[in-house]
C-alpha atoms as a PDB file:
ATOM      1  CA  UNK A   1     -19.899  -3.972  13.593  1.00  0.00           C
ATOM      2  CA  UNK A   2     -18.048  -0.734  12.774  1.00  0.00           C
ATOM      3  CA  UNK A   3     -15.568   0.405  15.431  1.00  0.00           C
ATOM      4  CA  UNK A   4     -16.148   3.551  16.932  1.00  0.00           C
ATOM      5  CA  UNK A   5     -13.985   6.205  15.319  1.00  0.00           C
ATOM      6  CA  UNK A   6     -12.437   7.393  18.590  1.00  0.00           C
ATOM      7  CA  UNK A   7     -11.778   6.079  22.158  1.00  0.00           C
ATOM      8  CA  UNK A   8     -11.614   7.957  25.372  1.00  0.00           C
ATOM      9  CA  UNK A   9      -8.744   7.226  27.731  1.00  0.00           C
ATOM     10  CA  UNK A  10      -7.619   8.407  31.019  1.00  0.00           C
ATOM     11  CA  UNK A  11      -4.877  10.264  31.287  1.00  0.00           C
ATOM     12  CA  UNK A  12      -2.776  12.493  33.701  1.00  0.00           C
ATOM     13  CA  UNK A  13      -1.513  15.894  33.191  1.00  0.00           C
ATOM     14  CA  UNK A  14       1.156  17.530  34.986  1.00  0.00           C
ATOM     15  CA  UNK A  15       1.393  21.249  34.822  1.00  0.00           C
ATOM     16  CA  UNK A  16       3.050  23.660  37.108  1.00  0.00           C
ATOM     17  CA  UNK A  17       3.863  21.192  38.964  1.00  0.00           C
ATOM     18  CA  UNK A  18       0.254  19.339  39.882  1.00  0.00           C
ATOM     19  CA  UNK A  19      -0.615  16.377  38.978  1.00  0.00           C
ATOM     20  CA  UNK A  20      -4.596  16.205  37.513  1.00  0.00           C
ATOM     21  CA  UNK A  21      -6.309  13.188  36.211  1.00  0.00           C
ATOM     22  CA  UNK A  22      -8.839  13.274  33.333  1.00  0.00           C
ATOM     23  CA  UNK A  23     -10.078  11.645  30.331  1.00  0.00           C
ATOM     24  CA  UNK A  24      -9.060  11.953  26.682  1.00  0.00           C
ATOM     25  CA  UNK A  25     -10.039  11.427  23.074  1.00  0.00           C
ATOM     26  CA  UNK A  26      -7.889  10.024  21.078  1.00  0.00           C
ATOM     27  CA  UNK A  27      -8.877   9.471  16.824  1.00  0.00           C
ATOM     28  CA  UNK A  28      -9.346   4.967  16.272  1.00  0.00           C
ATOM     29  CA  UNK A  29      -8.032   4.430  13.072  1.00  0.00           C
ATOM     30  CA  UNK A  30      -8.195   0.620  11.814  1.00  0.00           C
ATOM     31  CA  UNK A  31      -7.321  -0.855   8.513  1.00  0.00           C
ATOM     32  CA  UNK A  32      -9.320  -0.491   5.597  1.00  0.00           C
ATOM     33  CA  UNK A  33      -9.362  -2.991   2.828  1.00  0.00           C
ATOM     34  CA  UNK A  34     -10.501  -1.356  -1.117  1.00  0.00           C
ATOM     35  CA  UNK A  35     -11.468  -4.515  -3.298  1.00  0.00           C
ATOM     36  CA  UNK A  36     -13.420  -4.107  -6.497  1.00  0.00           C
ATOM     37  CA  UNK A  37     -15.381  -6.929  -7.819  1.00  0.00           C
ATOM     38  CA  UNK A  38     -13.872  -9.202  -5.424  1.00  0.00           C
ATOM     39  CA  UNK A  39     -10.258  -8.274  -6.479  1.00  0.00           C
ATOM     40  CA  UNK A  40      -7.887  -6.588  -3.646  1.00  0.00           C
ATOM     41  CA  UNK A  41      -6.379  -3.140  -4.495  1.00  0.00           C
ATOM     42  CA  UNK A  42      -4.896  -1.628  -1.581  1.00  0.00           C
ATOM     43  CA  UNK A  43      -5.250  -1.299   2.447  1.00  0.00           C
ATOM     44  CA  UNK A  44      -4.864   2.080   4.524  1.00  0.00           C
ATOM     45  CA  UNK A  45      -5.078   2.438   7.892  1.00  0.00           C
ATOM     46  CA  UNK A  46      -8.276   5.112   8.397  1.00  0.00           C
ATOM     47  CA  UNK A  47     -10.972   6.912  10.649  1.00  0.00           C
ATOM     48  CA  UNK A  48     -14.029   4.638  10.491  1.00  0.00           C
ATOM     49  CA  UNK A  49     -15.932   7.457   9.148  1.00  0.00           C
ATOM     50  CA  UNK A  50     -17.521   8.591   5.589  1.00  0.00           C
ATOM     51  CA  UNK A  51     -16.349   5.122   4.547  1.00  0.00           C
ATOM     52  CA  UNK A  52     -18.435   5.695   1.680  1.00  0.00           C
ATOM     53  CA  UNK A  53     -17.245   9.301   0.600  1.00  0.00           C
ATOM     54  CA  UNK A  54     -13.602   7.981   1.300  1.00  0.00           C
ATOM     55  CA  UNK A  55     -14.024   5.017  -0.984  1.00  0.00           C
ATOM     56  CA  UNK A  56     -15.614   6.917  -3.650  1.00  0.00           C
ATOM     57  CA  UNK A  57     -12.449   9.574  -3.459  1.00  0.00           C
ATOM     58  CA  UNK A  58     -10.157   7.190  -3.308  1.00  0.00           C
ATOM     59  CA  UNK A  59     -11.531   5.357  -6.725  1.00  0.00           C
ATOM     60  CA  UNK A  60     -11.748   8.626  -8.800  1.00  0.00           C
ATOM     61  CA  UNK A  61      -8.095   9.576  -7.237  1.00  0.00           C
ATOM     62  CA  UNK A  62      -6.915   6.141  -8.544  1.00  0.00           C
ATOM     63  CA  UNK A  63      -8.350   6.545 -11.851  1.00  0.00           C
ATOM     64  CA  UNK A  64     -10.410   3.625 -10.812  1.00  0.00           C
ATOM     65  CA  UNK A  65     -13.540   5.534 -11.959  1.00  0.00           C
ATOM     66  CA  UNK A  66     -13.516   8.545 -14.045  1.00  0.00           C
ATOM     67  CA  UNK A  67     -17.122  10.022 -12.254  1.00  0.00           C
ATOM     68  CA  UNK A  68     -19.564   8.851  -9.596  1.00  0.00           C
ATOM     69  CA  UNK A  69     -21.822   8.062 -11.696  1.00  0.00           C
ATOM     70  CA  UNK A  70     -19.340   4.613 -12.148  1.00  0.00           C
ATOM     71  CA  UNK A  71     -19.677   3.525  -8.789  1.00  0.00           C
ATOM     72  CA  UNK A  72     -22.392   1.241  -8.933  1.00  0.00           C
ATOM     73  CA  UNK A  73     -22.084   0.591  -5.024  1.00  0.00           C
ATOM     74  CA  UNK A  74     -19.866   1.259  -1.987  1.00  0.00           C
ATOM     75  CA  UNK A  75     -20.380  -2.080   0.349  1.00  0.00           C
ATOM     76  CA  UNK A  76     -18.844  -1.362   4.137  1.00  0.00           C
ATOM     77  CA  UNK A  77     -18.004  -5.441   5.302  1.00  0.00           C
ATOM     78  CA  UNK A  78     -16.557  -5.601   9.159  1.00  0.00           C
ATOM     79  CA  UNK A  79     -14.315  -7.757   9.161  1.00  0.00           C
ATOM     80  CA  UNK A  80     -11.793  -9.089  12.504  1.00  0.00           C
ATOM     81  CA  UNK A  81      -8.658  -7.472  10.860  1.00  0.00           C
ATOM     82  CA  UNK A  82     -10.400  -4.211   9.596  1.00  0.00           C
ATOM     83  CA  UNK A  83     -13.033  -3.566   7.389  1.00  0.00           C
ATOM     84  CA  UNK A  84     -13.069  -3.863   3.383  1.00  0.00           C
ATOM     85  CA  UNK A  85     -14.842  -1.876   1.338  1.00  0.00           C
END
């Protein structure tokens, strides 16, 4: 399962001198593993969103690919540490 890609905690906010309680969200980031053909190539911590647009960036940034039309497929795996992609 995908983690959600933000959380919403409570929090307490003091302004003017009162004290209010609320809720906030805050952005979950978690790591994110890039392998290609079963080979490791780097891990950033990231949003768990667009995983697929952020992969296929990330390989034409890297030179990995030189267009999309090189990506044959973008896999999203969960994993307990993070997800790889």
């Amino acid at each position: 399962m995908i983690p959600p890609a933000s959380l919403r905690l409570s929090q307490q906010q003091f302004r003017a001198g009162l004290c209010s309680a609320g809720r906030r969200s805050i952005a979950e980031e978690v790591p994110v593993a890039f392998t290609y053909r079963g080979c490791s190539y780097a891990v950033m911590m990231a949003t768990p969103l667009d995983l697929e647009d952020f992969a296929v960036g990330f390989s034409l940034t890297e030179g990995l690919a030189t267009n999309r039309d090189e990506i044959e497929a973008v896999t999203v795996r969960p994993r307990d540490e993070g997800l790889v992609l």
